[in-house]
C-alpha atoms as a PDB file:
ATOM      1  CA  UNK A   1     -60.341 -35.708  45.612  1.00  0.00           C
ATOM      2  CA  UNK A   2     -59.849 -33.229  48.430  1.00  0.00           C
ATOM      3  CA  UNK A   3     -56.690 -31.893  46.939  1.00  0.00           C
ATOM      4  CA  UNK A   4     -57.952 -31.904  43.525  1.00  0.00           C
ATOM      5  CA  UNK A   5     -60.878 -29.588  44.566  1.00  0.00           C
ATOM      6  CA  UNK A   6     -58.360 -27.162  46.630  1.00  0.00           C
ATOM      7  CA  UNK A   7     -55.951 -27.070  43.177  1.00  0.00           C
ATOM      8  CA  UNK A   8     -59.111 -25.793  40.902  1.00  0.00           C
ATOM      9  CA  UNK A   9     -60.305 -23.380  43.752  1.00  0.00           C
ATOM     10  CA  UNK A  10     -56.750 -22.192  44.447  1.00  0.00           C
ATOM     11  CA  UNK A  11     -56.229 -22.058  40.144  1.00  0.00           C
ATOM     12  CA  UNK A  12     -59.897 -20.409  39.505  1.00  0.00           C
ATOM     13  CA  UNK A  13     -59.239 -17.999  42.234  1.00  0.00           C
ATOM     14  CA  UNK A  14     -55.387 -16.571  40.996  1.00  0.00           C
ATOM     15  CA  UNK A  15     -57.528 -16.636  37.505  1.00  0.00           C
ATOM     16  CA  UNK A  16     -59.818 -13.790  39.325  1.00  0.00           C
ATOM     17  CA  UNK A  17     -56.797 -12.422  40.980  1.00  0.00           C
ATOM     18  CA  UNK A  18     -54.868 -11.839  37.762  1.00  0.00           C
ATOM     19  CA  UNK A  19     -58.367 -10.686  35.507  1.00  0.00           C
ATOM     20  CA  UNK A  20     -58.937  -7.518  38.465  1.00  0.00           C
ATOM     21  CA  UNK A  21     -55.432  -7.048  38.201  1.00  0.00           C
ATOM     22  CA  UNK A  22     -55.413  -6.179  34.740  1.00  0.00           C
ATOM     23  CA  UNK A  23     -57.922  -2.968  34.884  1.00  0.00           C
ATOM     24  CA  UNK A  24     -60.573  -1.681  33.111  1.00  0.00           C
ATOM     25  CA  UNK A  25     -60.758  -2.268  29.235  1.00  0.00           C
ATOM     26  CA  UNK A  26     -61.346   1.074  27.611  1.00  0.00           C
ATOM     27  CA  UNK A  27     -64.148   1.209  25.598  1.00  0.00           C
ATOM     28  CA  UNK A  28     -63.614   1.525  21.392  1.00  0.00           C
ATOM     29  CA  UNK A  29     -64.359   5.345  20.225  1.00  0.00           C
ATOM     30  CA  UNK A  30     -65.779   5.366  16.717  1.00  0.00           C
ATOM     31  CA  UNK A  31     -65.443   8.820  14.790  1.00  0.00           C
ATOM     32  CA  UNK A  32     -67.160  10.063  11.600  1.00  0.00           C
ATOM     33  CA  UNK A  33     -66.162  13.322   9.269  1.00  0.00           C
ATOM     34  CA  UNK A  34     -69.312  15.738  10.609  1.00  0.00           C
ATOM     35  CA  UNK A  35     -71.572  16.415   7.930  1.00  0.00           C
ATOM     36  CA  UNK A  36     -72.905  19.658   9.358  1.00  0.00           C
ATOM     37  CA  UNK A  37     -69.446  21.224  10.371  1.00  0.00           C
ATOM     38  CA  UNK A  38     -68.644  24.156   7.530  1.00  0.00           C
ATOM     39  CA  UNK A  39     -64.987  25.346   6.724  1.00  0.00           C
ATOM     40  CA  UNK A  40     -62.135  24.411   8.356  1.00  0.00           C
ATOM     41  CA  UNK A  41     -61.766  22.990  11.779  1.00  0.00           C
ATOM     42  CA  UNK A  42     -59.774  25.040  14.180  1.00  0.00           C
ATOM     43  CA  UNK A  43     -61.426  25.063  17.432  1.00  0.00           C
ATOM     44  CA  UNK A  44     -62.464  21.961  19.163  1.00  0.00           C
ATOM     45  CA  UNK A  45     -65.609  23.924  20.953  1.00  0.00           C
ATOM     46  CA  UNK A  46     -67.359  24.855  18.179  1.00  0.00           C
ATOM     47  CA  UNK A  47     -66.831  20.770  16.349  1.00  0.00           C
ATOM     48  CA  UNK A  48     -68.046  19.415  19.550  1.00  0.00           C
ATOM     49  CA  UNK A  49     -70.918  21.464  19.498  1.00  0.00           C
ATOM     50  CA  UNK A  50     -72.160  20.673  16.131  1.00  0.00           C
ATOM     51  CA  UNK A  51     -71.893  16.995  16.714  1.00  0.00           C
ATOM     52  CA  UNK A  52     -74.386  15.938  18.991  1.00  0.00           C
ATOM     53  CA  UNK A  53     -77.238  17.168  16.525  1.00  0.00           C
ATOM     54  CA  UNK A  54     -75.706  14.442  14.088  1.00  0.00           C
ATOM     55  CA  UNK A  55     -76.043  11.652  17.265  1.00  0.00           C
ATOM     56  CA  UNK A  56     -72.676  12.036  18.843  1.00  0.00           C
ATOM     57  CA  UNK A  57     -71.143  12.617  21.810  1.00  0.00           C
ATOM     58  CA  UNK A  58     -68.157  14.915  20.870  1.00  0.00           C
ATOM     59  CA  UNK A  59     -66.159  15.555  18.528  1.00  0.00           C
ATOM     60  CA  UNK A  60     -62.676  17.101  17.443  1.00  0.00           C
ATOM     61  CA  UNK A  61     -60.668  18.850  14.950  1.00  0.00           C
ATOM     62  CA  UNK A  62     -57.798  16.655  12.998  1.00  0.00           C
ATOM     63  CA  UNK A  63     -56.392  17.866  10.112  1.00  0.00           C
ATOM     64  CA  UNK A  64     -58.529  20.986   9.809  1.00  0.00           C
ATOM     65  CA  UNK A  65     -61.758  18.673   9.520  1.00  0.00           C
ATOM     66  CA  UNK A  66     -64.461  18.304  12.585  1.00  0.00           C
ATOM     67  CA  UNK A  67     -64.529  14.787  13.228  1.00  0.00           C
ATOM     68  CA  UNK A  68     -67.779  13.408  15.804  1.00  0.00           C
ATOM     69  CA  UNK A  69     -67.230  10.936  18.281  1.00  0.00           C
ATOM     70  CA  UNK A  70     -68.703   8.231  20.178  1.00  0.00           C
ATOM     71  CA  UNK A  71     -68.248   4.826  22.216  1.00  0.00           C
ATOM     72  CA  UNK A  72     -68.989   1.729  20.034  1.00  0.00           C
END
């Protein structure tokens, strides 16, 4: 019995080992086509301005549209 409880403490603690090991998981980003960004998207400032009116964090430009962001 002794044994037995030294092989699950010794297992459940490598478990622990291994799981901080691995890092941080990154958190999903979720991105929407801005509705209140006009024209085409060149500079990265002026989307990520415009997107935290529409309840985002930031936002970018890909292909020549503003794009907000945000964590899921």
């Amino acid at each position: 019995m002794k044994l037995s409880l030294r092989l699950a403490s010794s297992i459940l603690l490598s478990f622990m080992l291994l799981l901080a090991a691995m890092g941080q998981v990154e958190a999903k980003t979720c991105e929407s086509p801005s509705g209140k960004y006009h024209g085409v998207c060149l500079n990265a400032k002026n989307c990520a301005s415009v997107c935290p009116s529409e309840g985002f964090t930031g936002g970018h430009c890909k292909s020549l549209r503003c794009y907000c962001i945000k964590t899921c």
